[in-house]
PDB file of N, CA and C in Angstrom:
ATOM      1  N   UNK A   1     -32.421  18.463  -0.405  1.00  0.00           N
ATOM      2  CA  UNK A   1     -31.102  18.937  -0.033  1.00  0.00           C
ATOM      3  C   UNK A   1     -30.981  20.428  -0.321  1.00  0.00           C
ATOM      4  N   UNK A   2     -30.805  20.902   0.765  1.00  0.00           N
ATOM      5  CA  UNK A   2     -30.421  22.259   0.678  1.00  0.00           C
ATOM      6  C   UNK A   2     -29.051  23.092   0.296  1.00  0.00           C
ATOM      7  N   UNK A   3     -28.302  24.413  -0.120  1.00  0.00           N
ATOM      8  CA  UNK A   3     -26.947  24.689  -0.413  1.00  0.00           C
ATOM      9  C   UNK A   3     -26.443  24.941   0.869  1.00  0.00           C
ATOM     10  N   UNK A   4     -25.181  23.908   1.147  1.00  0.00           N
ATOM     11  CA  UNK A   4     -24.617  24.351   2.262  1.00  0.00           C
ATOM     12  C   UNK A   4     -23.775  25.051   2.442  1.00  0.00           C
ATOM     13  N   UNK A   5     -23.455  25.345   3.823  1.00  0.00           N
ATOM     14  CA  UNK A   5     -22.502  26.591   3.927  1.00  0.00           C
ATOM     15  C   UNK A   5     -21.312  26.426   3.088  1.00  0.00           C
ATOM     16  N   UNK A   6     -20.802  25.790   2.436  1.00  0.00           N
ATOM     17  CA  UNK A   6     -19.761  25.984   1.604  1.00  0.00           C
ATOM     18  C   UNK A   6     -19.849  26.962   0.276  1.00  0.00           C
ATOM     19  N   UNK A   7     -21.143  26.695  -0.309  1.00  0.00           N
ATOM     20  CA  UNK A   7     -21.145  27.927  -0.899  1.00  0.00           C
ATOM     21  C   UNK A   7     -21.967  29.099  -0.773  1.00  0.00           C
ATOM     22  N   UNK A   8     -21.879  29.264   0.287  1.00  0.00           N
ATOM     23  CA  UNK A   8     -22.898  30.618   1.135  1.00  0.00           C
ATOM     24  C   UNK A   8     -21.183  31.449   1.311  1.00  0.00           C
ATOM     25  N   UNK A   9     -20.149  31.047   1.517  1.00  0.00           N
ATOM     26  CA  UNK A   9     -19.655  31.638   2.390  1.00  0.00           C
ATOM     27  C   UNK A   9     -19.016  32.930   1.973  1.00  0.00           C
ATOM     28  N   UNK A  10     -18.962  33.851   2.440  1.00  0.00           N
ATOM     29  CA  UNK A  10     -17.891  35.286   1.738  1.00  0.00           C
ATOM     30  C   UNK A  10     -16.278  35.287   2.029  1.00  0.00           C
ATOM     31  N   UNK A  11     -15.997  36.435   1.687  1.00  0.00           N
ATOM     32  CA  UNK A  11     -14.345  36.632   2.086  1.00  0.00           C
ATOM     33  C   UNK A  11     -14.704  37.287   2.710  1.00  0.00           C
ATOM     34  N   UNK A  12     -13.633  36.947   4.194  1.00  0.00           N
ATOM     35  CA  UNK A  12     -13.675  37.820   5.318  1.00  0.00           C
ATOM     36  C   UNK A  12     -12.583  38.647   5.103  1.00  0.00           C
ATOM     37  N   UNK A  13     -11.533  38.620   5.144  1.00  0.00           N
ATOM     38  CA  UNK A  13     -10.371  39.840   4.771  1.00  0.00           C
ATOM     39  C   UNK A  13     -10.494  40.231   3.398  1.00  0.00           C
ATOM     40  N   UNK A  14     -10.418  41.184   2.923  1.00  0.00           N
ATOM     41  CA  UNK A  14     -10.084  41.989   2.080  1.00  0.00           C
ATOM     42  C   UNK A  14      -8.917  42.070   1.379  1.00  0.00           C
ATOM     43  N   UNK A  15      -8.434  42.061  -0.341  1.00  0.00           N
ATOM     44  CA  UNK A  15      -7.304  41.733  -0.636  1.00  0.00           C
ATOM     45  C   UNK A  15      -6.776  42.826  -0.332  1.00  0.00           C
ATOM     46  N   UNK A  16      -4.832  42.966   0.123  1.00  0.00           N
ATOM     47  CA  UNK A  16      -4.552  43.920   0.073  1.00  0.00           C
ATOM     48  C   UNK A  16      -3.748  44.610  -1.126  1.00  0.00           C
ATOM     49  N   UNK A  17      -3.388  45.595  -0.698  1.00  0.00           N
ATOM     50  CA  UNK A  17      -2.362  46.012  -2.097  1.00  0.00           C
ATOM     51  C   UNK A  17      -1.421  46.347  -2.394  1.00  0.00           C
ATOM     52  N   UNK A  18      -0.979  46.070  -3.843  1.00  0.00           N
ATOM     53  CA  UNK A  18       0.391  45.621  -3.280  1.00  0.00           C
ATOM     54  C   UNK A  18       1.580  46.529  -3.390  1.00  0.00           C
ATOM     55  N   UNK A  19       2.860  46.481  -3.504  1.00  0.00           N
ATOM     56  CA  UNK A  19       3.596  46.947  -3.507  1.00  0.00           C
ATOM     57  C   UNK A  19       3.606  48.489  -4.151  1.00  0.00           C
ATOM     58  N   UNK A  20       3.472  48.014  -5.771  1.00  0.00           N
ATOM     59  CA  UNK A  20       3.532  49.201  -7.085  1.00  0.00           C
ATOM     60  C   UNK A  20       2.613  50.672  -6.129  1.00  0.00           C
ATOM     61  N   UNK A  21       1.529  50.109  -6.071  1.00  0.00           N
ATOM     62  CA  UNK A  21       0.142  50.699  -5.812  1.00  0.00           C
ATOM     63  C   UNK A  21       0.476  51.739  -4.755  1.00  0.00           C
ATOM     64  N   UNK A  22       1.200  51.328  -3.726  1.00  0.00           N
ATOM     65  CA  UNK A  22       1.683  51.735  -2.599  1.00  0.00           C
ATOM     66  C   UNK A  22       2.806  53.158  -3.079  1.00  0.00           C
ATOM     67  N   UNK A  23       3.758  52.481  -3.552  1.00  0.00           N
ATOM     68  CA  UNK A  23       4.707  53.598  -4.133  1.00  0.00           C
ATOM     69  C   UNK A  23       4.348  54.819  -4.575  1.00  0.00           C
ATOM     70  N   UNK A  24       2.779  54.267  -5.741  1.00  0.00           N
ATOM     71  CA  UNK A  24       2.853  55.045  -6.578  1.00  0.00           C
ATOM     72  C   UNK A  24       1.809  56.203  -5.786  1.00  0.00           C
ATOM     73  N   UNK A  25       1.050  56.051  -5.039  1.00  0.00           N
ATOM     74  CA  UNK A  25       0.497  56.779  -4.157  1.00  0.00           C
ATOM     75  C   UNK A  25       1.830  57.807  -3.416  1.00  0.00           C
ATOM     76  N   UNK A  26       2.645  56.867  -2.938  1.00  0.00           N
ATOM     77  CA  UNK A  26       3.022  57.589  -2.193  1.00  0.00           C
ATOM     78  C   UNK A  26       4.108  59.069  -2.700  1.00  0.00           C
ATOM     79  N   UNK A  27       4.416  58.379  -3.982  1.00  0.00           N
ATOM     80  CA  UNK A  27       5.454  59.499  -5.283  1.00  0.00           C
ATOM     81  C   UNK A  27       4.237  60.143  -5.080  1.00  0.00           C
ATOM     82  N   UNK A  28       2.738  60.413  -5.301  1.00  0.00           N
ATOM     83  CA  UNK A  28       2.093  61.037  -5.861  1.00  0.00           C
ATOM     84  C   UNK A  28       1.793  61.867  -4.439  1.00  0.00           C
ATOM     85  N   UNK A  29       1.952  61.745  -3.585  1.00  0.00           N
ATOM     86  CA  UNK A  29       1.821  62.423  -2.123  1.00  0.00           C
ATOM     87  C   UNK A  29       2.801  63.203  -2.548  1.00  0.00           C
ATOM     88  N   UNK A  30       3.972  62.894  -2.669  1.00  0.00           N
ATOM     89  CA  UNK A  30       5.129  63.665  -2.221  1.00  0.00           C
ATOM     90  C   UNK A  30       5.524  64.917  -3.342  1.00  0.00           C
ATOM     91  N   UNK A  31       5.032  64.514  -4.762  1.00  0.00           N
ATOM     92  CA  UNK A  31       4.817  65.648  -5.829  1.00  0.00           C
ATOM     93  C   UNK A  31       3.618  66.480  -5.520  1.00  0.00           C
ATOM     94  N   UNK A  32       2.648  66.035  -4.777  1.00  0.00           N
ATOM     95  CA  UNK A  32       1.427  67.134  -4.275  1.00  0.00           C
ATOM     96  C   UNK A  32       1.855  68.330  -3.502  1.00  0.00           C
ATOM     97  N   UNK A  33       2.702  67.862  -2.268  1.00  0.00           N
ATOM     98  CA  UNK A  33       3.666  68.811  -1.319  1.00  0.00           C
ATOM     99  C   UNK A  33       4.565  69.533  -2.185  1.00  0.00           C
ATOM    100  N   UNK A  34       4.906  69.193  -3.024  1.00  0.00           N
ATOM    101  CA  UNK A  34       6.086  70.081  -4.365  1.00  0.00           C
ATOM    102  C   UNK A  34       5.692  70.994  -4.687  1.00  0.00           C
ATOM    103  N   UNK A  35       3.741  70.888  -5.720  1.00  0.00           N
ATOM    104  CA  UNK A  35       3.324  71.531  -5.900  1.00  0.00           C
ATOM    105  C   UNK A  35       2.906  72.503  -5.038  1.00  0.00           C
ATOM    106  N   UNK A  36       2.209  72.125  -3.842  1.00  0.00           N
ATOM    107  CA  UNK A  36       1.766  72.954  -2.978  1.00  0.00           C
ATOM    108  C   UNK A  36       3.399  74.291  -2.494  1.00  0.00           C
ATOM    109  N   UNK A  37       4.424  73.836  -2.518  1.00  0.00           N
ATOM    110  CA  UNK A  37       4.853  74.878  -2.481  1.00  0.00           C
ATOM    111  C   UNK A  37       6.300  74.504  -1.710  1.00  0.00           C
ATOM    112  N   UNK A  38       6.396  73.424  -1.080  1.00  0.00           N
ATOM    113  CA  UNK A  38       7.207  73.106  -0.359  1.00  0.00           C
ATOM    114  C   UNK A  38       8.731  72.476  -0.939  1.00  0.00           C
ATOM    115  N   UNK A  39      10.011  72.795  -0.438  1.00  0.00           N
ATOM    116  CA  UNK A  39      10.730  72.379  -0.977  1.00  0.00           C
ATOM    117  C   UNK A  39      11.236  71.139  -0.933  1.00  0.00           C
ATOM    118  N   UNK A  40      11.771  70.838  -2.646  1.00  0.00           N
ATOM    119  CA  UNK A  40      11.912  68.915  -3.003  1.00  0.00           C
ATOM    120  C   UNK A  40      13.040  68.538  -1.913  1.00  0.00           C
ATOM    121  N   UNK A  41      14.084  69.565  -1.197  1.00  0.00           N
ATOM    122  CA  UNK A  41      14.613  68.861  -0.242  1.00  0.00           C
ATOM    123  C   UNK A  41      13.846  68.541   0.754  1.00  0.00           C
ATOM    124  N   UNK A  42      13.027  69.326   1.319  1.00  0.00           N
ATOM    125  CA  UNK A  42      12.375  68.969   2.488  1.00  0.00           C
ATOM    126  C   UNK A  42      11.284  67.769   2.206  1.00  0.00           C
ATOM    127  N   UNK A  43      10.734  67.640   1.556  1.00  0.00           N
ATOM    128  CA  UNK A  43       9.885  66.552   1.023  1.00  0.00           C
ATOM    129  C   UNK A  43      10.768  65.051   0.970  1.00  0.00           C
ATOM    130  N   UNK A  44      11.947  65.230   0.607  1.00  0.00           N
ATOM    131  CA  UNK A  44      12.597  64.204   0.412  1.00  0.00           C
ATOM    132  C   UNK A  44      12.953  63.366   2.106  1.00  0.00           C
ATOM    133  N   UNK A  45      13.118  64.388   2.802  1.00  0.00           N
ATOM    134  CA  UNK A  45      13.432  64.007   4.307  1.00  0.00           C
ATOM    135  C   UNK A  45      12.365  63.410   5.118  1.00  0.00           C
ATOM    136  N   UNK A  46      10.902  63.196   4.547  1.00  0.00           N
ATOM    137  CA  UNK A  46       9.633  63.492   5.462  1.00  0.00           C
ATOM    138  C   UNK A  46       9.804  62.548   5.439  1.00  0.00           C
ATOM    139  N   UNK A  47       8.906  60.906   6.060  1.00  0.00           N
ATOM    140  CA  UNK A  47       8.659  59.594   6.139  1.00  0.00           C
ATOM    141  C   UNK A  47       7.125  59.622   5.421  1.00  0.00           C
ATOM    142  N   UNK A  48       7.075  58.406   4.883  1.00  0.00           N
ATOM    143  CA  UNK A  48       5.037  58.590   4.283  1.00  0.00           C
ATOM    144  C   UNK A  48       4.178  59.073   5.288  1.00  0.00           C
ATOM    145  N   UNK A  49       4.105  58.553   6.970  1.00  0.00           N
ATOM    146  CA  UNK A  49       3.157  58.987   7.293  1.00  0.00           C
ATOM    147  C   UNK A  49       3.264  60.527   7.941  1.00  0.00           C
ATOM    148  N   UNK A  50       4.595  61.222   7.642  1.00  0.00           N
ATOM    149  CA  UNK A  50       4.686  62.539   8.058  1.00  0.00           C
ATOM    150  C   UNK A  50       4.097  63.424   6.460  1.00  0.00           C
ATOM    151  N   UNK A  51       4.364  62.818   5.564  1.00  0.00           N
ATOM    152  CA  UNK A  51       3.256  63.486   3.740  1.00  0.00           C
ATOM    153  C   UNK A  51       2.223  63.236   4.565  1.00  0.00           C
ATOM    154  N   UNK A  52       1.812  61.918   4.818  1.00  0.00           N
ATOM    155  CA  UNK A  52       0.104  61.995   4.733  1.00  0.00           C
ATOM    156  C   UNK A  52      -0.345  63.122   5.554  1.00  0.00           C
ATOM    157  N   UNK A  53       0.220  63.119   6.923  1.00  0.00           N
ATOM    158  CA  UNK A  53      -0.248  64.115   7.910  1.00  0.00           C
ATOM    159  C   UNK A  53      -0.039  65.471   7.352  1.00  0.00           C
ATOM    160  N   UNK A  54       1.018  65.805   6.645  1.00  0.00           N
ATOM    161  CA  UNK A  54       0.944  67.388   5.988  1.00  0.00           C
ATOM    162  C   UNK A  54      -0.271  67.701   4.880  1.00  0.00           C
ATOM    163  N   UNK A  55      -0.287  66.886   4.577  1.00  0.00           N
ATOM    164  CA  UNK A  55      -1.805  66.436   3.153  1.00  0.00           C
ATOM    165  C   UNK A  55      -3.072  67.171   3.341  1.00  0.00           C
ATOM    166  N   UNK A  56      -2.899  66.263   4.644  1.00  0.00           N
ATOM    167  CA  UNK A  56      -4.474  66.426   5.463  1.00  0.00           C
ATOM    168  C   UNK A  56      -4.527  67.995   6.050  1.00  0.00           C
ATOM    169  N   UNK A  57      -3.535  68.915   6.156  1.00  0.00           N
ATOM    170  CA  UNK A  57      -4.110  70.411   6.345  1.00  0.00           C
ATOM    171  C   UNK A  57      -3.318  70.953   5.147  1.00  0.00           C
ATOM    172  N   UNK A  58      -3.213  71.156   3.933  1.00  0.00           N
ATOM    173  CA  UNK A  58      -2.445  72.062   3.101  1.00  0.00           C
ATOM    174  C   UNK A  58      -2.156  73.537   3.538  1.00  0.00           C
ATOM    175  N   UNK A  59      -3.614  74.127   4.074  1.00  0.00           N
ATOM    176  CA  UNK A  59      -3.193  75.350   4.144  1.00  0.00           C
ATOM    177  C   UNK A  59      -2.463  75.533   5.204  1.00  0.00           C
ATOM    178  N   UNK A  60      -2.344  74.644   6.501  1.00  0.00           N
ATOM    179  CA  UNK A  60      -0.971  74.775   7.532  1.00  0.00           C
ATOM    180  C   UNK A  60       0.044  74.575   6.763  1.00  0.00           C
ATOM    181  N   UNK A  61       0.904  74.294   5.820  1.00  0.00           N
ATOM    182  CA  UNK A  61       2.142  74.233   5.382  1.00  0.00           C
ATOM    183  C   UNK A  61       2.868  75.451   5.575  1.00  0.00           C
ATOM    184  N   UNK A  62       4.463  74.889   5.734  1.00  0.00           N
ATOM    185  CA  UNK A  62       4.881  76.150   5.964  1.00  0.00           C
ATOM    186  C   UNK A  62       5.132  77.230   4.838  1.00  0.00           C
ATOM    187  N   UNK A  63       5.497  76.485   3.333  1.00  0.00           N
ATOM    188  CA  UNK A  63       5.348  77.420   2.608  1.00  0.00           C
ATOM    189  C   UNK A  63       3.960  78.044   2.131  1.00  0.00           C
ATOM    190  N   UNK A  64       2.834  77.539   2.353  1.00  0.00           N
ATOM    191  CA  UNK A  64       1.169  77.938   2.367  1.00  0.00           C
ATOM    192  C   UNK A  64       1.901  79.458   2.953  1.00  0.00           C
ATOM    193  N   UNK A  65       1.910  79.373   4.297  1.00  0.00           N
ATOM    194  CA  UNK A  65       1.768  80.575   5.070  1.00  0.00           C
ATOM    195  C   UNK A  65       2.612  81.494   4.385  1.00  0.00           C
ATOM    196  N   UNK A  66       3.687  81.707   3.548  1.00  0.00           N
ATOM    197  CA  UNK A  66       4.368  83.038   3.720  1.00  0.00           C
ATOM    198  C   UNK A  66       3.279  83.568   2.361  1.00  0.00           C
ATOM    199  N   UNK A  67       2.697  83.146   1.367  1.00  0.00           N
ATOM    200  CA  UNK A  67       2.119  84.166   0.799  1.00  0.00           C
ATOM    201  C   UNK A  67       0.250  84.291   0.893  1.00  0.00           C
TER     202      UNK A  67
END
């Protein structure tokens, strides 16, 4: 008798993650843009995937450019 596929088998999806994890990324996006230079009102107005997309070029920001 050989091991059958029952215990051969893997996980096909991947766990995801959850809530906290999510947030806390995303506070941590939005204090990166702070630092970088931009103001906490304007940061406050963005949606997550408009941080992520500013992220991904820092030096296009608009406060980058004036100095």
């Amino acid at each position: 008798m050989g091991i059958g596929r029952k215990f051969t088998k893997t996980v096909i999806t991947r766990p995801r993650k959850g809530g906290t994890a999510k947030n806390q990324r995303q506070r941590q996006h939005r204090e990166r843009l702070i630092a970088l230079g931009m103001d906490e009102a304007a940061v406050a107005k963005l949606n997550p995937k408009e941080v992520r997309d500013l992220l991904k070029y820092p030096a296009k920001l608009p406060a980058a450019q004036k100095s």
